[in-house]
C-alpha atoms as a PDB file:
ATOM      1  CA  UNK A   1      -5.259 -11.739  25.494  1.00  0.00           C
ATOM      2  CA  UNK A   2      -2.924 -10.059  23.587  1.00  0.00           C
ATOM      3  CA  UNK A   3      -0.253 -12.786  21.596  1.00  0.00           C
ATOM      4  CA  UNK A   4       3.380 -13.334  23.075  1.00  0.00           C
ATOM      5  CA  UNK A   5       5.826 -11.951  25.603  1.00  0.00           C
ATOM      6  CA  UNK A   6       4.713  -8.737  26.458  1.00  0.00           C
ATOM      7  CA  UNK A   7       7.481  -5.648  26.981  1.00  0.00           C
ATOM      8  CA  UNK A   8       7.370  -3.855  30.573  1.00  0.00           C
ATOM      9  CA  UNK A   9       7.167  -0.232  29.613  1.00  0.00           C
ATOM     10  CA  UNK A  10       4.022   2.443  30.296  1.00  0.00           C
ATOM     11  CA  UNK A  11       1.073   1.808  28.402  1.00  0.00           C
ATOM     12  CA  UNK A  12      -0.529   4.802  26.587  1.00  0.00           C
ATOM     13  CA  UNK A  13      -4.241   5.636  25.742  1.00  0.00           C
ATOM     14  CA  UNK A  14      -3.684   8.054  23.071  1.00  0.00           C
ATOM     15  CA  UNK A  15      -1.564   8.389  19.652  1.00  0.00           C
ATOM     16  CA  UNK A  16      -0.069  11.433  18.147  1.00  0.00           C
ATOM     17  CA  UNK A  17      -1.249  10.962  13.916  1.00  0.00           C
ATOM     18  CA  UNK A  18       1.625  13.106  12.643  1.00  0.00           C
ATOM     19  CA  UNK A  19      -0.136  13.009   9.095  1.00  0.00           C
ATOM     20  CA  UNK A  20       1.992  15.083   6.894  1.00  0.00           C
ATOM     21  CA  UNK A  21       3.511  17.135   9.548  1.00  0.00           C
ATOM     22  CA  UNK A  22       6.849  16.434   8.308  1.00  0.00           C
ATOM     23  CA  UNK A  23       6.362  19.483   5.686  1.00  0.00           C
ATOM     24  CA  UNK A  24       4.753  22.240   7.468  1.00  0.00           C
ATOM     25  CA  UNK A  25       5.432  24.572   4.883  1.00  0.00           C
ATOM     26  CA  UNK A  26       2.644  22.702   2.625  1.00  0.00           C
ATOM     27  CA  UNK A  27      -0.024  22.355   5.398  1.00  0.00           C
ATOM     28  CA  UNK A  28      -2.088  25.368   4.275  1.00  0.00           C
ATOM     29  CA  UNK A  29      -2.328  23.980   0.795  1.00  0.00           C
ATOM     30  CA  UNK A  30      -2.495  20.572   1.700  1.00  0.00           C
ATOM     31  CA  UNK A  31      -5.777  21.724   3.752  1.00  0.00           C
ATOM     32  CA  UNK A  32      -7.159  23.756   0.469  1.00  0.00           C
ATOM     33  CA  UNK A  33      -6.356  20.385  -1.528  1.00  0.00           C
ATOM     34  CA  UNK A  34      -7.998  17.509   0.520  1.00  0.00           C
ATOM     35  CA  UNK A  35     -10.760  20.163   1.397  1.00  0.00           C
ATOM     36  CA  UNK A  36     -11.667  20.205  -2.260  1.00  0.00           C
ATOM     37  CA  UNK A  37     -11.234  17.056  -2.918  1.00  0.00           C
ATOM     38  CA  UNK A  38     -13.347  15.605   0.158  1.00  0.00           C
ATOM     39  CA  UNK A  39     -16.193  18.121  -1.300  1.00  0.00           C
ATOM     40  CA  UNK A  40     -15.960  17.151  -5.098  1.00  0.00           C
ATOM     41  CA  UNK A  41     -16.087  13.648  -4.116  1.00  0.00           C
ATOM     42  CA  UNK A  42     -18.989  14.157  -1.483  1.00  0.00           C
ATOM     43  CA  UNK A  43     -20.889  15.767  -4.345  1.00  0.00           C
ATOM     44  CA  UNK A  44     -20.334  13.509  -6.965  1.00  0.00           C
ATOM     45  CA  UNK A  45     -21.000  10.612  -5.102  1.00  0.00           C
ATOM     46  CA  UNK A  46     -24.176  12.308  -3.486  1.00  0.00           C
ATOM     47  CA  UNK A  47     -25.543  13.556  -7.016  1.00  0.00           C
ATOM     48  CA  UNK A  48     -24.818   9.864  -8.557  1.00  0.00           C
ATOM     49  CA  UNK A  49     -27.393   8.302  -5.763  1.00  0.00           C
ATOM     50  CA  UNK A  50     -30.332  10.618  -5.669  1.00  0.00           C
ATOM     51  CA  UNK A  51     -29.766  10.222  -9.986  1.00  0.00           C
ATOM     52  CA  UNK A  52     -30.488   6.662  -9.652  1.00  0.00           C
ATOM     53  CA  UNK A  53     -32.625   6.627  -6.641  1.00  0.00           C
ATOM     54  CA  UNK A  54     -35.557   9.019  -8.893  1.00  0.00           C
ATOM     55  CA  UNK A  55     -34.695   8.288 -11.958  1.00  0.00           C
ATOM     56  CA  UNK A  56     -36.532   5.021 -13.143  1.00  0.00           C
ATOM     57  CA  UNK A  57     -34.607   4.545 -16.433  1.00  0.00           C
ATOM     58  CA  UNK A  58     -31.412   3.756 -14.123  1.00  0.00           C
ATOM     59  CA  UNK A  59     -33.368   1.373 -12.010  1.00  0.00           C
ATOM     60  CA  UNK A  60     -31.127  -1.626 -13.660  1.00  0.00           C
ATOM     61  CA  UNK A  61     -28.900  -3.980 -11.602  1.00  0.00           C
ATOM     62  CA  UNK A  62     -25.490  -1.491 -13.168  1.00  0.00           C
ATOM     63  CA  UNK A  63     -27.319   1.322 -11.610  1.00  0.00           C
ATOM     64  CA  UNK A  64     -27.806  -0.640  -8.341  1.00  0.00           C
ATOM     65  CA  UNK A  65     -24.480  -1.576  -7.844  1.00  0.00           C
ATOM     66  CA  UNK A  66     -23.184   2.172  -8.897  1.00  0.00           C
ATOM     67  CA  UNK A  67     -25.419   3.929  -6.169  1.00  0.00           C
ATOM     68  CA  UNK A  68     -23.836   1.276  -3.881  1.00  0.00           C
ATOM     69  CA  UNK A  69     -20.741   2.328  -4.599  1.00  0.00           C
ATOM     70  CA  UNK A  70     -21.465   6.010  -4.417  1.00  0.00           C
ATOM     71  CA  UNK A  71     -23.151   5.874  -0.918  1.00  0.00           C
ATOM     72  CA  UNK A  72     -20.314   3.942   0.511  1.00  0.00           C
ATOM     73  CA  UNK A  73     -17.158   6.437  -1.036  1.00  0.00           C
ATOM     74  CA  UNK A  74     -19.015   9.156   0.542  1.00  0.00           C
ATOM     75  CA  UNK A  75     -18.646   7.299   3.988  1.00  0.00           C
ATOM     76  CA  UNK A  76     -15.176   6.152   3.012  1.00  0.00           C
ATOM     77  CA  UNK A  77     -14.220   9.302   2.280  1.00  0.00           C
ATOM     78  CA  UNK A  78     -15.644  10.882   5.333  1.00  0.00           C
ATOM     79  CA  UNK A  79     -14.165   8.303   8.234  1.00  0.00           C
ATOM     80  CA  UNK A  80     -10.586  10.063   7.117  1.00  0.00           C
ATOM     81  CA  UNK A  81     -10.781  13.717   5.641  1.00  0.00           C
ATOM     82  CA  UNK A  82     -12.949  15.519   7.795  1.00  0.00           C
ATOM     83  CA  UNK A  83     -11.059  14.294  11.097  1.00  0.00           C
ATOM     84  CA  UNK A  84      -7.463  15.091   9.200  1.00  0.00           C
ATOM     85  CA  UNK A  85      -9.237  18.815   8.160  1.00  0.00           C
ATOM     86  CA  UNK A  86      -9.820  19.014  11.571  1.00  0.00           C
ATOM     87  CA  UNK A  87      -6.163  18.565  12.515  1.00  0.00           C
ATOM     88  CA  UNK A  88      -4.927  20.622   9.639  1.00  0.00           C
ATOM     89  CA  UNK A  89      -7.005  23.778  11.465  1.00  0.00           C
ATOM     90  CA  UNK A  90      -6.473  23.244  15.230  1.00  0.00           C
ATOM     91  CA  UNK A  91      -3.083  21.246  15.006  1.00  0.00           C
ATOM     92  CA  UNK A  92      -4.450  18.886  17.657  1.00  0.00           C
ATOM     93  CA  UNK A  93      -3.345  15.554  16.318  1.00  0.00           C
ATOM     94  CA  UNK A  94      -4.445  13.594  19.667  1.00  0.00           C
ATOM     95  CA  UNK A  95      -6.563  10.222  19.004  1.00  0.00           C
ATOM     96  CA  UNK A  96      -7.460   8.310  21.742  1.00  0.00           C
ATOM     97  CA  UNK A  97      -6.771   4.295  21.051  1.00  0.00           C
ATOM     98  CA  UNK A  98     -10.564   3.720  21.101  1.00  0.00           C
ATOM     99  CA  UNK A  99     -11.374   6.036  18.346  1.00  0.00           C
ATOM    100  CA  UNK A 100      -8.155   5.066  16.564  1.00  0.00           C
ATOM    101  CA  UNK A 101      -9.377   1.343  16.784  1.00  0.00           C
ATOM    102  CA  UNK A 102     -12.820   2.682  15.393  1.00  0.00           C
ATOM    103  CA  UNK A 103     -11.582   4.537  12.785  1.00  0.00           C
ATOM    104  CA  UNK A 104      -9.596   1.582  11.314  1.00  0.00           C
ATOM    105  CA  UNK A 105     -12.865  -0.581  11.908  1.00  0.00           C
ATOM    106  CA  UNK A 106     -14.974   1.954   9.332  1.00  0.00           C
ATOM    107  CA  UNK A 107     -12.301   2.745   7.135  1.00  0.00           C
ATOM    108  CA  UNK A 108     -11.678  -1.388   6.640  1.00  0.00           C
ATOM    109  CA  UNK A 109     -15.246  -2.269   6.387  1.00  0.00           C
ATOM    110  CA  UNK A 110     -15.344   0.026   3.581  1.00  0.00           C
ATOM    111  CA  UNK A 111     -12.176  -0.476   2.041  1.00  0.00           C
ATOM    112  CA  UNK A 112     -13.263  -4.335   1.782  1.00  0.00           C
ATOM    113  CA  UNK A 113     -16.494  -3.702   0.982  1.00  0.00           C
ATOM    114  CA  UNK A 114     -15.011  -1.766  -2.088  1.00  0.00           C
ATOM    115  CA  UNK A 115     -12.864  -4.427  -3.093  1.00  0.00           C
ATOM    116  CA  UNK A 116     -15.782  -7.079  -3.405  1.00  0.00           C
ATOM    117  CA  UNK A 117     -18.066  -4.355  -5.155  1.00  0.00           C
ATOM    118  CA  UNK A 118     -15.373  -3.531  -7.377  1.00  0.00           C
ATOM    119  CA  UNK A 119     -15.400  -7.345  -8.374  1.00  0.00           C
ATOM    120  CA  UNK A 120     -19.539  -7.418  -8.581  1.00  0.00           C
ATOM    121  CA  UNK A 121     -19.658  -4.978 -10.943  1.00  0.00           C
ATOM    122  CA  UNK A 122     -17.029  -6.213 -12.989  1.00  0.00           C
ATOM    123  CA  UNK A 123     -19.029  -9.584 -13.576  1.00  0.00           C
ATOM    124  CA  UNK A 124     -21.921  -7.210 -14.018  1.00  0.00           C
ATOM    125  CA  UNK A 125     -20.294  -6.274 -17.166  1.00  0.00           C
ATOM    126  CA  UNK A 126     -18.937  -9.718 -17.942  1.00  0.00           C
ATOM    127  CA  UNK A 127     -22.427 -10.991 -18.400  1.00  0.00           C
ATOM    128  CA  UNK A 128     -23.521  -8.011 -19.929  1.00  0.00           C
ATOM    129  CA  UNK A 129     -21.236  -7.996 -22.913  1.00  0.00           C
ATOM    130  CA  UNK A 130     -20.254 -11.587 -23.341  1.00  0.00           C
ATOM    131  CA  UNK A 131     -23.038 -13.195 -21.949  1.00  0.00           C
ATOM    132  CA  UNK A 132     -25.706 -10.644 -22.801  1.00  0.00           C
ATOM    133  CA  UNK A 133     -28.706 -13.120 -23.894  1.00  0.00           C
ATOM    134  CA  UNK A 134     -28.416 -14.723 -20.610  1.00  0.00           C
ATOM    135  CA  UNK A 135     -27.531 -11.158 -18.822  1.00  0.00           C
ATOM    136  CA  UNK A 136     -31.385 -10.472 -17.647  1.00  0.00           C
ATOM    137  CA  UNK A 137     -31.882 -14.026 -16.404  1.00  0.00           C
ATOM    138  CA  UNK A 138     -28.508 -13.982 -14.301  1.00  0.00           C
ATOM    139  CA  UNK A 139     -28.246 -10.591 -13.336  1.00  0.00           C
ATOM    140  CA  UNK A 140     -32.105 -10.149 -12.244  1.00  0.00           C
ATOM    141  CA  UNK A 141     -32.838  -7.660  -8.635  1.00  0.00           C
ATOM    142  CA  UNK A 142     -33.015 -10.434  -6.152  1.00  0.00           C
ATOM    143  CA  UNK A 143     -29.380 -11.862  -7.057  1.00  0.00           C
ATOM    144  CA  UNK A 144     -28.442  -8.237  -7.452  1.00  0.00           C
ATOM    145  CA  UNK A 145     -29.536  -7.309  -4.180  1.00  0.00           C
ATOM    146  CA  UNK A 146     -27.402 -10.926  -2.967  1.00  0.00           C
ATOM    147  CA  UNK A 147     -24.179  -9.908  -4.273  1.00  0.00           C
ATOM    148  CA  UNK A 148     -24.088  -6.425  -3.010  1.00  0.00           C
ATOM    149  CA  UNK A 149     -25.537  -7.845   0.882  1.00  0.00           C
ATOM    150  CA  UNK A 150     -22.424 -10.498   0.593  1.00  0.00           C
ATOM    151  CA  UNK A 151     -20.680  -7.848  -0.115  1.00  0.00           C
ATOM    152  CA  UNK A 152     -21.544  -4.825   2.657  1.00  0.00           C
ATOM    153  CA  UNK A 153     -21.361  -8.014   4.974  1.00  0.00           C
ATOM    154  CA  UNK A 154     -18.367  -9.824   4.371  1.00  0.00           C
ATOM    155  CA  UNK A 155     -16.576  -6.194   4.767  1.00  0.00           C
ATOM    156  CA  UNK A 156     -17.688  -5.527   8.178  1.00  0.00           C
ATOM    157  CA  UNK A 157     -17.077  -9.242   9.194  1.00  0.00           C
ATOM    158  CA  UNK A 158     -13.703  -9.195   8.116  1.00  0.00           C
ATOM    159  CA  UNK A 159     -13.071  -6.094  10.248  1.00  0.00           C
ATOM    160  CA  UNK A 160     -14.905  -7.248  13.029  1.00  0.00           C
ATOM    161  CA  UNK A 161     -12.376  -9.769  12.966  1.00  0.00           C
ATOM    162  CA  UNK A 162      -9.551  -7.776  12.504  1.00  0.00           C
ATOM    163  CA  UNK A 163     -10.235  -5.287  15.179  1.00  0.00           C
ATOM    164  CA  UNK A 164     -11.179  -7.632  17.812  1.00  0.00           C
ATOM    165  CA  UNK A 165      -7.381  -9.208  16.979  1.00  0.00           C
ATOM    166  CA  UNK A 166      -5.846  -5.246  17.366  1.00  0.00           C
ATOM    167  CA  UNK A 167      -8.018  -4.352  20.368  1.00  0.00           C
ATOM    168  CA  UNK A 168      -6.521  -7.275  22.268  1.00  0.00           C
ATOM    169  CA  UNK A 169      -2.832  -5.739  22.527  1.00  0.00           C
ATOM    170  CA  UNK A 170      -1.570  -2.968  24.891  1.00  0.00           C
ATOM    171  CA  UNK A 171       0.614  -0.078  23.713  1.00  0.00           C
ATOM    172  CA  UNK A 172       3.636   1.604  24.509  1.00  0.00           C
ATOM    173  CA  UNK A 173       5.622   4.870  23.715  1.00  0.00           C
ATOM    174  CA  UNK A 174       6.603   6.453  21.346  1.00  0.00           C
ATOM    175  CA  UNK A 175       2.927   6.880  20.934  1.00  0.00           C
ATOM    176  CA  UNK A 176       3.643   8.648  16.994  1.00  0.00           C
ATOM    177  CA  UNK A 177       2.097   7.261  14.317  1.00  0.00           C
ATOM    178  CA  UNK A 178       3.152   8.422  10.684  1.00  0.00           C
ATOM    179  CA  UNK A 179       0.146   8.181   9.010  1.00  0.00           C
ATOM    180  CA  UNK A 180      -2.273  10.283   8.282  1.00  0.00           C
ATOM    181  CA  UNK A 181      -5.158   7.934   9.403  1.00  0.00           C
ATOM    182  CA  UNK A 182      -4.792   4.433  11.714  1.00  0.00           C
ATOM    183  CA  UNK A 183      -4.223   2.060   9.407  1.00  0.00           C
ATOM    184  CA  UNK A 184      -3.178  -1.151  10.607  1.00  0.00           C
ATOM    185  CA  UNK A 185       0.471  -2.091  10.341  1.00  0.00           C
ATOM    186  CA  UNK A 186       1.344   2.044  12.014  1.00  0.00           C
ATOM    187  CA  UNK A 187      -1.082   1.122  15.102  1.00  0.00           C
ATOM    188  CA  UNK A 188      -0.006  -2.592  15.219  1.00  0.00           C
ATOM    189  CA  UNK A 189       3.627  -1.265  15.290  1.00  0.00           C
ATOM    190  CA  UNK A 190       3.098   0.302  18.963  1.00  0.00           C
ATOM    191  CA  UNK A 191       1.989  -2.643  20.490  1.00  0.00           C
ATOM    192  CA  UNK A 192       4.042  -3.871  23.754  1.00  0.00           C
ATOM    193  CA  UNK A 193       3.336  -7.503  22.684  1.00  0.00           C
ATOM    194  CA  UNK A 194       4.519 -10.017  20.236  1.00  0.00           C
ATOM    195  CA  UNK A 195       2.500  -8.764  17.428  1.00  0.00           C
ATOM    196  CA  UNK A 196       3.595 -11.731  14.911  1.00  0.00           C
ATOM    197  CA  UNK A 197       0.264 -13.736  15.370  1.00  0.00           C
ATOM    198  CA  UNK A 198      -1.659 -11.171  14.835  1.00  0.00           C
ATOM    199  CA  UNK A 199       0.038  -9.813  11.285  1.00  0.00           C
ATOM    200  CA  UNK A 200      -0.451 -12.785  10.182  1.00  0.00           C
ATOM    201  CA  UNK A 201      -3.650 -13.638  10.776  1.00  0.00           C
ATOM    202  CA  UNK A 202      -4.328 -10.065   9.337  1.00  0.00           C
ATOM    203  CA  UNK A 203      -2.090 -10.856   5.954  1.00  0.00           C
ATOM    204  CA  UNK A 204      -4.400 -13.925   5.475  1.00  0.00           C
ATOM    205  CA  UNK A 205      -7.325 -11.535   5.658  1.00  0.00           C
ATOM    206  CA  UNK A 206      -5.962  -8.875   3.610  1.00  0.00           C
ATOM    207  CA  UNK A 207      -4.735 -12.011   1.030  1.00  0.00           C
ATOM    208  CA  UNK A 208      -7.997 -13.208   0.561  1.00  0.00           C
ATOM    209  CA  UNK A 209     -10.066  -9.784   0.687  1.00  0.00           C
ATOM    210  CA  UNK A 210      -7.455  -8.286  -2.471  1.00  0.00           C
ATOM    211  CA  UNK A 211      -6.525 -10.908  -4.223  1.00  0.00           C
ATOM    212  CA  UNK A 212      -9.501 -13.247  -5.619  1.00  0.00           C
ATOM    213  CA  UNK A 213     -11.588  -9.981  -6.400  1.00  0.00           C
ATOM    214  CA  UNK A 214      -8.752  -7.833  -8.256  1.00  0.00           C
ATOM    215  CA  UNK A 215      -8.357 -11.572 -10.172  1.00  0.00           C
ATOM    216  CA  UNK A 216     -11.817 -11.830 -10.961  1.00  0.00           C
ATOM    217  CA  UNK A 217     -11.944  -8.062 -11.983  1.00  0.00           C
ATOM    218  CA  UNK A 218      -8.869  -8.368 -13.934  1.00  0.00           C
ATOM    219  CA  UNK A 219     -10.445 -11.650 -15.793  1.00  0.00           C
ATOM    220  CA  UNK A 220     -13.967  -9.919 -16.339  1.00  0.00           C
ATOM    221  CA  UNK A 221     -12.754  -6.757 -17.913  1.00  0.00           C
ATOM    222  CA  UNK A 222      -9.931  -8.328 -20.316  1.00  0.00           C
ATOM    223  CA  UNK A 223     -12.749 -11.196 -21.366  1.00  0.00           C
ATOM    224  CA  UNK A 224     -14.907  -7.855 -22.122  1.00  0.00           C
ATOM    225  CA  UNK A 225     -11.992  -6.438 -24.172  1.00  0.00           C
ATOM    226  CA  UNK A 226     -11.857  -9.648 -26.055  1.00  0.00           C
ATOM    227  CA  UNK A 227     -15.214  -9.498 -26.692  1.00  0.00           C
ATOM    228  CA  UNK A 228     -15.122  -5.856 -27.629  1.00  0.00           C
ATOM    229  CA  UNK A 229     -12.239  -6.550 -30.047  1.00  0.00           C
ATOM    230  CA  UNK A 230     -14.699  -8.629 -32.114  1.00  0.00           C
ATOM    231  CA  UNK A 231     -17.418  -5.872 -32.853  1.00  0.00           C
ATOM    232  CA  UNK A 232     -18.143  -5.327 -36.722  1.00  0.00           C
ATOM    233  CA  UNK A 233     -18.492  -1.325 -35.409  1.00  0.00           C
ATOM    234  CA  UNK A 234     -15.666   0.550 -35.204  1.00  0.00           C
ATOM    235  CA  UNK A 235     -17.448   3.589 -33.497  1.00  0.00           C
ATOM    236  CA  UNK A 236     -19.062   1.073 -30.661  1.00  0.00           C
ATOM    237  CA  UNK A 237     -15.793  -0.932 -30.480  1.00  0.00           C
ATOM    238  CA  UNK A 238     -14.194   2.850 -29.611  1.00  0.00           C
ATOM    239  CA  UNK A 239     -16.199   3.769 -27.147  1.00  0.00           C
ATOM    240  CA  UNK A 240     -16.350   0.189 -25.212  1.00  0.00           C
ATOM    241  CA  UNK A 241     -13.148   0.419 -25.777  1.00  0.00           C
ATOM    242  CA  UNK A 242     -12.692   3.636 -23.568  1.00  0.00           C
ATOM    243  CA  UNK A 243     -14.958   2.861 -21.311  1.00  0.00           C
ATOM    244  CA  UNK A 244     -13.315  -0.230 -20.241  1.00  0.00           C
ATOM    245  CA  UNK A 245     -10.031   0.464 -20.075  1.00  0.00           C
ATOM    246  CA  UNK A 246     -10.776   3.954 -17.969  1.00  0.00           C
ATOM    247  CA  UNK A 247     -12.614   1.173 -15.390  1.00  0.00           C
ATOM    248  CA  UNK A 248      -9.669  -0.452 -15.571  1.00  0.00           C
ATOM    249  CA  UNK A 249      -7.081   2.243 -14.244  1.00  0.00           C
ATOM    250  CA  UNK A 250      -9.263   2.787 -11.674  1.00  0.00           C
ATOM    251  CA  UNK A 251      -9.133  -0.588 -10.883  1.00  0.00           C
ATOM    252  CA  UNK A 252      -5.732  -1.184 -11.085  1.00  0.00           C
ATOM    253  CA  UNK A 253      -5.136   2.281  -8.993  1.00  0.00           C
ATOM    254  CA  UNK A 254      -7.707   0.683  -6.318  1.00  0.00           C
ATOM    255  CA  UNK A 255      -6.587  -2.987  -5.929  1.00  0.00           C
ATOM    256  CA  UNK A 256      -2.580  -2.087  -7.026  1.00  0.00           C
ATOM    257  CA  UNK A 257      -2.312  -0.282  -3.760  1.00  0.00           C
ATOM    258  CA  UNK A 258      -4.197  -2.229  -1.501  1.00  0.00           C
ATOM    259  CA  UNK A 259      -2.399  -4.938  -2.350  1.00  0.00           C
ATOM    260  CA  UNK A 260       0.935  -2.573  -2.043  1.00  0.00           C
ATOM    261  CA  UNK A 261       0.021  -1.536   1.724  1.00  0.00           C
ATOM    262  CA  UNK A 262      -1.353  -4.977   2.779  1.00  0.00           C
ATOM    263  CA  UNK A 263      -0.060  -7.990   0.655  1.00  0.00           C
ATOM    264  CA  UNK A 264       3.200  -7.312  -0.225  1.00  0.00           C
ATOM    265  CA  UNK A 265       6.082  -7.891   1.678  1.00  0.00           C
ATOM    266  CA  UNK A 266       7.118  -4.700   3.928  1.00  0.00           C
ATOM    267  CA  UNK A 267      10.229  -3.560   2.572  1.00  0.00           C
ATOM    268  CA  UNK A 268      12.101  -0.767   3.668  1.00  0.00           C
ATOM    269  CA  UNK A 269      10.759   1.082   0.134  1.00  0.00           C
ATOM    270  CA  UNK A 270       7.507   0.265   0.049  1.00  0.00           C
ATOM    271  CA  UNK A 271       7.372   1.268   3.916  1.00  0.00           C
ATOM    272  CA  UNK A 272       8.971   4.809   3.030  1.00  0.00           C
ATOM    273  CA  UNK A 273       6.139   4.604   0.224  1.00  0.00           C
ATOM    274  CA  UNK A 274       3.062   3.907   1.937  1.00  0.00           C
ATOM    275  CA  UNK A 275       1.336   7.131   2.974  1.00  0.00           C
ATOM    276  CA  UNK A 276       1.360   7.689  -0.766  1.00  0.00           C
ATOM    277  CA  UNK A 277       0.102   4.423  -1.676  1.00  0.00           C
ATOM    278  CA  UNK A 278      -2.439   5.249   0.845  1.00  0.00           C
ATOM    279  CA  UNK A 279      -3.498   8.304  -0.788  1.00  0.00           C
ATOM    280  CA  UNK A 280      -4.496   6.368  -3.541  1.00  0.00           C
ATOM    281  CA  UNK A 281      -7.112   4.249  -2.318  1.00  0.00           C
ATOM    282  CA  UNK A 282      -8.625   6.193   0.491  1.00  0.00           C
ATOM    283  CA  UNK A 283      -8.420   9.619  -1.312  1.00  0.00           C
ATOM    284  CA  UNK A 284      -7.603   9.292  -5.635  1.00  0.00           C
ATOM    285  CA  UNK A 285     -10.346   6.672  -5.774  1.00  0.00           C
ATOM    286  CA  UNK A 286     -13.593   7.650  -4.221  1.00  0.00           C
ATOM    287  CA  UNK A 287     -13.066  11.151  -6.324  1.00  0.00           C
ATOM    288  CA  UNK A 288     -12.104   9.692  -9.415  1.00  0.00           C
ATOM    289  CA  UNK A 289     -15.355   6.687  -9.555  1.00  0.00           C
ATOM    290  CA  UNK A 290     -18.014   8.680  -9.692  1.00  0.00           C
ATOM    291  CA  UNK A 291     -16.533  10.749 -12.914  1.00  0.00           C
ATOM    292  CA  UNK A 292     -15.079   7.259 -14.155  1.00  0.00           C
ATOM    293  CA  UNK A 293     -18.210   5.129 -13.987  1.00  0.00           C
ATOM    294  CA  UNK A 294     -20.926   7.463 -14.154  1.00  0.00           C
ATOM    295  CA  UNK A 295     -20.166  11.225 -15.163  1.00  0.00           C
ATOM    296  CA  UNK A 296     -19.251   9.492 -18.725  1.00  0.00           C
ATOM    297  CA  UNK A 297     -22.243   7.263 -19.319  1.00  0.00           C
ATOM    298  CA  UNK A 298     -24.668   8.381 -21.862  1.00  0.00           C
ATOM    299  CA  UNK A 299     -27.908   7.544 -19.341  1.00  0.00           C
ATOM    300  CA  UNK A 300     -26.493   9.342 -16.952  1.00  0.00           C
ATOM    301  CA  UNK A 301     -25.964  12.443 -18.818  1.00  0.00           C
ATOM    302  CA  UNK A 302     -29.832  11.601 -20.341  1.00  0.00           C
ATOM    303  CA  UNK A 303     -30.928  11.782 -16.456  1.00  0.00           C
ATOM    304  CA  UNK A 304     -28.691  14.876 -15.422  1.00  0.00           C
ATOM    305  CA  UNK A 305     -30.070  17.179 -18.494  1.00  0.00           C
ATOM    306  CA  UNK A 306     -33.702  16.339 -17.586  1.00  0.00           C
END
């Protein structure tokens, strides 16, 4: 049962995703541009699994967790792009509330499952620099294998959760949402109902998925900084150096607008801002990790030349 007074008015079954269709003059180039990004990221992602899947030198629990990651930004990547490609082509920007509801359901599971993963691997590299004599011990396959099934499951519990609270309401015209995928507070918008129980059961969520693991990230990689600082090599120092602070950005570019879109308070800027906080996280980011955390390591390179 759907929270609150309801309003009388016609209930729909379908929503209109108006996407960018408030520039038409871009959407042949916006449809060259998120084509070739969806691709690049498909293959990078792709090429970083079967690289650590048959290669045995990058059967390590940072190699684990990065083929994680790359399996699941190809499927968070492809539960918005293709279906927006789709629209871009036909113009047919019809989504029935069911697949709407699904979509969101995917495209959260992921999203969270990210933001925990994100997190793993950051204490991956905790231990690994500051704790690295006790790094094999702690970080050994089974508790590998632990974090990342906390992780995939927490994500799709949370959603579970989430959508069952959504697919409880009824809605009502105008049946337009501007977005370019259904995200929640668009969809939620529409609803005939009192929608206030809901949101906030849905901020808590979003609060506790975003926060704690862009904290613990934050914590991990400027404790690995510190560490890094202290190096008697200058070269080495350099290059951990880079390496961290490029994981960083990404990061920061991940978590920063999650926690833009779902945390913050809606105000009437950051609502007039929130496609393009969107873009980040469901579009910048699965292209930009594989390059970020993989592309530039040396044993990846090693296992690419062979």
């Amino acid at each position: 049962m759907a929270n609150g007074e309801c309003r009388n008015k016609t209930v729909i079954t379908t929503f209109l995703l108006l996407e960018f269709g408030n520039i038409p003059e871009m959407q042949s180039f916006l449809f060259l541009l998120f084509l070739v990004i969806y691709v690049v990221t498909v293959i990078g992602n792709i090429l970083i699994f079967v690289l650590v899947v048959a290669d045995r030198h990058l059967h390590k629990p940072m190699y684990f967790f990065l083929c994680n990651l790359s399996c699941l930004e190809t499927c968070y990547s492809s539960t918005i792009l293709p279906r927006m490609l789709s629209s871009f082509l036909t113009g047919d920007k019809s989504i029935s509330i069911g697949s709407c509801i699904t979509q969101f359901y995917f495209f959260g599971s992921l999203a969270v499952t990210e933001s925990f993963l994100l997190s793993v691997m950051s204490y991956d590299r905790y231990l690994a620099v500051c704790k690295p004599f006790h790094y094999r011990a702690a970080m050994n396959s089974r508790y590998s294998l632990q974090l990342v099934a906390w992780s995939w499951m927490n994500g799709f519990l949370v959603m579970a959760i989430s959508c069952f609270l959504i697919s409880q309401h009824s809605f009502c015209g105008p049946k337009i949402i501007d977005h370019f995928f259904c995200d929640f507070t668009p969809v939620i918008k529409l609803s005939c109902c009192d929608t206030s129980l809901t949101e906030m059961l849905v901020f808590i969520l979003s609060s506790v998925c975003a926060l704690p693991p862009f904290l613990l990230t934050l914590v991990s990689y400027m404790c690995v900084i510190t560490t890094v600082l202290r190096m008697s090599s200058t070269t080495g120092m350099q290059k951990a150096l880079s390496t961290c602070f490029s994981h960083l950005i990404v990061n920061t570019v991940f978590y920063g607008s999650l926690i833009m879109v779902y945390v913050l308070p809606k105000t009437k800027t950051l609502r007039a801002l929130n496609k393009v906080f969107s873009v980040f996280y469901t579009v910048v980011a699965p292209l930009l990790n594989p390059f970020i955390y993989s592309l530039r390591n040396r044993e990846v390179k090693d296992a690419l030349s062979k």
